[in-house]
Protein backbone atom coordinates (compact mmCIF):
# COMPACT_ATOMS: atom_id res chain seq x y z
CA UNK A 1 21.58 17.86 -21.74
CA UNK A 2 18.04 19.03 -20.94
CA UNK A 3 16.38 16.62 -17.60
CA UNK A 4 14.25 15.23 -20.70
CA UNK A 5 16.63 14.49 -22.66
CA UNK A 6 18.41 12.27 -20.27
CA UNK A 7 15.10 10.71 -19.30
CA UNK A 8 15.18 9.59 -23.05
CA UNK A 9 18.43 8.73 -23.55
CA UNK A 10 18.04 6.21 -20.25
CA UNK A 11 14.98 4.58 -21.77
CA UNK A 12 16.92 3.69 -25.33
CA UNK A 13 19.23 1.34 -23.58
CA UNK A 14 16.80 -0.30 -21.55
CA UNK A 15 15.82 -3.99 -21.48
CA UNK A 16 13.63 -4.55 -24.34
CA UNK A 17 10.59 -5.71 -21.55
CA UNK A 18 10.47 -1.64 -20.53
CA UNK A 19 10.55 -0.39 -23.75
CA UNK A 20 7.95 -2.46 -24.88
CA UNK A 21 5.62 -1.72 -21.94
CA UNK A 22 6.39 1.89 -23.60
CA UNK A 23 5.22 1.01 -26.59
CA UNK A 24 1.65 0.13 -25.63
CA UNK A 25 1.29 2.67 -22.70
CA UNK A 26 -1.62 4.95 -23.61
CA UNK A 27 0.29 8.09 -25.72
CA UNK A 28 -1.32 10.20 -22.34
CA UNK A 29 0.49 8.17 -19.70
CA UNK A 30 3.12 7.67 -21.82
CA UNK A 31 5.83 10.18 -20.59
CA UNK A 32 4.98 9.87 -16.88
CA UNK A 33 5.33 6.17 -17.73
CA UNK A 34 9.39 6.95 -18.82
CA UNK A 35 10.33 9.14 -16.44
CA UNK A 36 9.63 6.53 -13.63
CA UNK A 37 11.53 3.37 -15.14
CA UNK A 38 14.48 5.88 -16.15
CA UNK A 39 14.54 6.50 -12.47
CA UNK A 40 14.32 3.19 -11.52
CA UNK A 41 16.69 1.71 -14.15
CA UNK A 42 19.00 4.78 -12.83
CA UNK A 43 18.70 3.27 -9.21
CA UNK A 44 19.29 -0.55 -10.76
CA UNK A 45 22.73 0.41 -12.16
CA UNK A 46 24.18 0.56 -8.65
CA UNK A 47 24.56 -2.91 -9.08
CA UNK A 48 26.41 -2.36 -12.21
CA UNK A 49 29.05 0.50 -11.55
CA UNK A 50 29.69 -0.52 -8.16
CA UNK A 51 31.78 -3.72 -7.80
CA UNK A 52 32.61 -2.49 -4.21
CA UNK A 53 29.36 -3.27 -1.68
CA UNK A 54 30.55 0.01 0.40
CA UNK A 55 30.74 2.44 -2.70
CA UNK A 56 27.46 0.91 -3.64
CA UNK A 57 25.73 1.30 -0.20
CA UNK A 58 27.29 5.00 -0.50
CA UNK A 59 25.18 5.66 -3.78
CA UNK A 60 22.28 4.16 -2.32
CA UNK A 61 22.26 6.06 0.49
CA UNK A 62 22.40 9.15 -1.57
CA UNK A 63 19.47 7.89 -3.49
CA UNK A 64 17.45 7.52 -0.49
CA UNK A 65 17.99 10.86 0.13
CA UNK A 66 17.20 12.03 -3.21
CA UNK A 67 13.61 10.27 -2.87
CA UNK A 68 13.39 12.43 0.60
CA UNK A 69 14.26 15.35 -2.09
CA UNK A 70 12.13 14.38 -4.61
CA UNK A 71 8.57 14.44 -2.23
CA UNK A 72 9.78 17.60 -0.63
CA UNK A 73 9.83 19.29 -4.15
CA UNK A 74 13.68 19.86 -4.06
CA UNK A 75 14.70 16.98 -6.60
CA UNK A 76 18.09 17.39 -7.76
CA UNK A 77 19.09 14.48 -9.84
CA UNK A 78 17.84 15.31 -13.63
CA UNK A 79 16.13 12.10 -13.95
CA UNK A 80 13.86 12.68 -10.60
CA UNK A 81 13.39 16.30 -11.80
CA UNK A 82 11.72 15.04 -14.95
CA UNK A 83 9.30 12.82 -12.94
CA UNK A 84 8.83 16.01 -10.59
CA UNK A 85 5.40 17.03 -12.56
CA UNK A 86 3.85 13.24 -12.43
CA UNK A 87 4.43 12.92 -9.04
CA UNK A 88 0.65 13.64 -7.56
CA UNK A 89 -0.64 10.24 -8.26
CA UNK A 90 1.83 9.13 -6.34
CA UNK A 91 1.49 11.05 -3.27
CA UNK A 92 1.73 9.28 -0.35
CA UNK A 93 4.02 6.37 -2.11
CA UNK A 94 7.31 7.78 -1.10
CA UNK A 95 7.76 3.99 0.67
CA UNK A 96 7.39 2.36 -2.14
CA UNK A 97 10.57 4.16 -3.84
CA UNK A 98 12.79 3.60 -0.67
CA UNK A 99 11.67 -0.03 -1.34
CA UNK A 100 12.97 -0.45 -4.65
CA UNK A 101 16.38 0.73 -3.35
CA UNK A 102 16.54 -2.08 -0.70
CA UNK A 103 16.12 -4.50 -3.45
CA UNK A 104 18.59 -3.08 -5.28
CA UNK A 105 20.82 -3.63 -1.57
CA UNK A 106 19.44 -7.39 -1.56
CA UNK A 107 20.94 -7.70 -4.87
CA UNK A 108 24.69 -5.78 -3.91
CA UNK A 109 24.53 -8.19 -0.78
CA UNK A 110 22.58 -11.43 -1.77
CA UNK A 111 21.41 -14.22 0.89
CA UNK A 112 19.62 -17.08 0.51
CA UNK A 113 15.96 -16.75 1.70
CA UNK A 114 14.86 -18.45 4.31
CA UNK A 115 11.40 -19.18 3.25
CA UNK A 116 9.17 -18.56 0.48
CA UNK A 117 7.70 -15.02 2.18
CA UNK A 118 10.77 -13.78 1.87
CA UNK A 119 11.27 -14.87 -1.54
CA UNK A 120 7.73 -13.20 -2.41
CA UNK A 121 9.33 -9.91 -0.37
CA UNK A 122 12.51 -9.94 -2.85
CA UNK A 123 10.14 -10.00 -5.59
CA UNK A 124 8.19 -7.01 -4.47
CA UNK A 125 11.26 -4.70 -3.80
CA UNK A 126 12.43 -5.56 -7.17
CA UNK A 127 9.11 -5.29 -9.48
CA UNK A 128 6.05 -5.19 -7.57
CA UNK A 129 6.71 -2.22 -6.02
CA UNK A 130 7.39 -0.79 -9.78
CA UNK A 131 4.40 -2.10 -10.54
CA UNK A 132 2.28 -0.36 -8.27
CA UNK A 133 4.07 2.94 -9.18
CA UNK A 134 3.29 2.51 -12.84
CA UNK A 135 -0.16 1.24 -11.80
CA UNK A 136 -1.01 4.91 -9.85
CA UNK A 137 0.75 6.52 -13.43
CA UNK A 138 -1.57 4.61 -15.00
CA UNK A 139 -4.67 6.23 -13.49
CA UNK A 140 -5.71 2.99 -10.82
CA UNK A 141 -7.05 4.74 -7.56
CA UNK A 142 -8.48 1.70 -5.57
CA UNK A 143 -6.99 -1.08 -2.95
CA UNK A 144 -7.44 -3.57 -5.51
CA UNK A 145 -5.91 -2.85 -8.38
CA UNK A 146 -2.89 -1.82 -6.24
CA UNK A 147 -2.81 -5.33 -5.06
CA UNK A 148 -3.24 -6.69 -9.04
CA UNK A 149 -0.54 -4.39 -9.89
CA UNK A 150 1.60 -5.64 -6.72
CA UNK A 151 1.10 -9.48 -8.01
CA UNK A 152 1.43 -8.98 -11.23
CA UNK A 153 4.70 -7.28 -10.82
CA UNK A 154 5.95 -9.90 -8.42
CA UNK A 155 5.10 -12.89 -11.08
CA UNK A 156 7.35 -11.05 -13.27
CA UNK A 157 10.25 -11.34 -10.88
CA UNK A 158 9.47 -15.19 -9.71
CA UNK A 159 9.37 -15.99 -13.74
CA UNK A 160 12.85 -14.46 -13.85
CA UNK A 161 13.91 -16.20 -11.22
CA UNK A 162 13.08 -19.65 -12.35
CA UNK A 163 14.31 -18.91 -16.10
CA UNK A 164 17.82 -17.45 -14.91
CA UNK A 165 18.26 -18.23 -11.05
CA UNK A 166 20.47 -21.47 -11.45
CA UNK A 167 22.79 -19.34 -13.73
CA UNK A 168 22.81 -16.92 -10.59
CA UNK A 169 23.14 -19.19 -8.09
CA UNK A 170 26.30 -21.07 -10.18
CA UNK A 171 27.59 -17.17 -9.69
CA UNK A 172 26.69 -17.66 -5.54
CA UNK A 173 23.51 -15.73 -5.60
CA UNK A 174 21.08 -17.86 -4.69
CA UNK A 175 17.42 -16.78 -4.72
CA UNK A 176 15.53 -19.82 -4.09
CA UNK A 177 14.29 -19.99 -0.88
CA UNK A 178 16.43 -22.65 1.94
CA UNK A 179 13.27 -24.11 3.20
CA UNK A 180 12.12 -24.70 -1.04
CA UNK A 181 15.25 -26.35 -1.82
CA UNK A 182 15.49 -28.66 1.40
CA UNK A 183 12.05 -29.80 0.68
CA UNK A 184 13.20 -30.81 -2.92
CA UNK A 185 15.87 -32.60 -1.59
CA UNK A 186 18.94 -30.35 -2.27
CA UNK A 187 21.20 -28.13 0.04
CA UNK A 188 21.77 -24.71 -0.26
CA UNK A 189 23.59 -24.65 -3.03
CA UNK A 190 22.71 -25.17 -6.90
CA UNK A 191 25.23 -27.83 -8.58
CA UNK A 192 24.87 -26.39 -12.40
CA UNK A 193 21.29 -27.34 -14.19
CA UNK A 194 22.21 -30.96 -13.92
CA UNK A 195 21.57 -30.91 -10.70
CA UNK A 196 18.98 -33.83 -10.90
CA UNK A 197 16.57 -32.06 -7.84
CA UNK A 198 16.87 -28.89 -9.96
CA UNK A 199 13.48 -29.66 -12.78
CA UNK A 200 11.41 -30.28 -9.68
CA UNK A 201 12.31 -27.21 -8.11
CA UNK A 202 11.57 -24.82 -10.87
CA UNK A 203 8.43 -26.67 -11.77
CA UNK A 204 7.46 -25.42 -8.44
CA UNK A 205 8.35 -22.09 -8.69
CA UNK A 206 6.74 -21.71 -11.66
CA UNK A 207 3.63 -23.30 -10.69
CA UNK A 208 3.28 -20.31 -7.71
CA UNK A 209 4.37 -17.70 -10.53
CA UNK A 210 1.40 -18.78 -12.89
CA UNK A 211 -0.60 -18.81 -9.25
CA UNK A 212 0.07 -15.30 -8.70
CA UNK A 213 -0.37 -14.02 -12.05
CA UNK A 214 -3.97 -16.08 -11.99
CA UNK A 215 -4.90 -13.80 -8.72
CA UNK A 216 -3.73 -10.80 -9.92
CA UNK A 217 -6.03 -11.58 -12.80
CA UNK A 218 -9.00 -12.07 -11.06
């Protein structure tokens, strides 16, 4: 199967949220567009094949070579081959790759946050830094619509996180932040959506997701 082809294929089985953002892409940015999520969707399924955290650090490590590869012109995964030819607007964002992989790692070996910066730093490693990618794609060249892209992408990740993190934390992943959940009166843990502290909580994280979105807007 042609490097294409599996770029493709990667992209028909992804959330429906990618494939729409597909869908409206300008028919010009369209295929650079693809071959970056199938590379980042390829990275995300770590999380999925690899039950064991040391096979999965393994694969990520390999990956983090492969984005070495990839700006040195000697990709060798098919998927990173494909985005070979759109890679000049992204010269100079190698970092942002390596930190989509150590989201992917925050995921395989989840902690509570601390405080809400490193909530907002999850975020980023897990969409904003996609967003930025998809932003230089996309044809943005200045400081500012790097940051829009940035904020945008991490309101996307906070909104997920209030609409499914007290499923995840009932499966011990918890991604509110310690110092969020203390000041709405509850430990460090998430006891089911009954919890009784638990409306407040999301009502405040989704408060600073609307907050973001608003200054990414401006």
């Amino acid at each position: 199967m042609s490097s294409s082809a599996q770029t493709e294929q990667k992209l028909a089985s992804a959330p429906l949220d990618y494939r729409l953002a597909l869908t409206f892409t300008p028919a010009e940015h369209r295929a650079a567009l693809t071959c970056l999520f199938a590379v980042y969707l390829e990275i995300h399924e770590v999380t999925v094949e690899c039950r064991d955290p040391g096979v999965a650090e393994v694969k990520l490590a390999w990956w983090q070579q492969e984005i070495e590869a990839l700006y040195a012109a000697k990709a060798r995964h098919p998927l990173t081959q494909a985005l070979t030819p759109h890679l000049p607007p992204l010269a100079g964002r190698k970092e942002l790759f390596l930190d989509l992989i150590t989201g992917v790692r925050m995921d395989i070996a989840p902690a509570t946050p601390a405080s809400f910066e490193d909530v907002k730093r999850y975020c980023y490693r897990q969409s904003g830094a996609l967003a930025e990618l998809s932003a230089r794609l996309l044809g943005t060249s200045s400081d500012k619509a790097d940051l829009a892209a940035r904020l945008l992408g991490n309101s996307y990740r906070l909104a997920r996180i209030v609409t499914a993190g007290p499923q995840e934390a009932l499966r011990g992943r918890v991604y509110f932040s310690a110092q969020d959940m203390q000041a709405h009166g509850m430990d460090r843990h998430v006891h089911g959506e009954s919890d009784p502290s638990l409306p407040a909580l999301l009502q405040d994280y989704g408060q600073r997701m609307e907050s973001m979105r608003a200054e990414a807007l401006s």
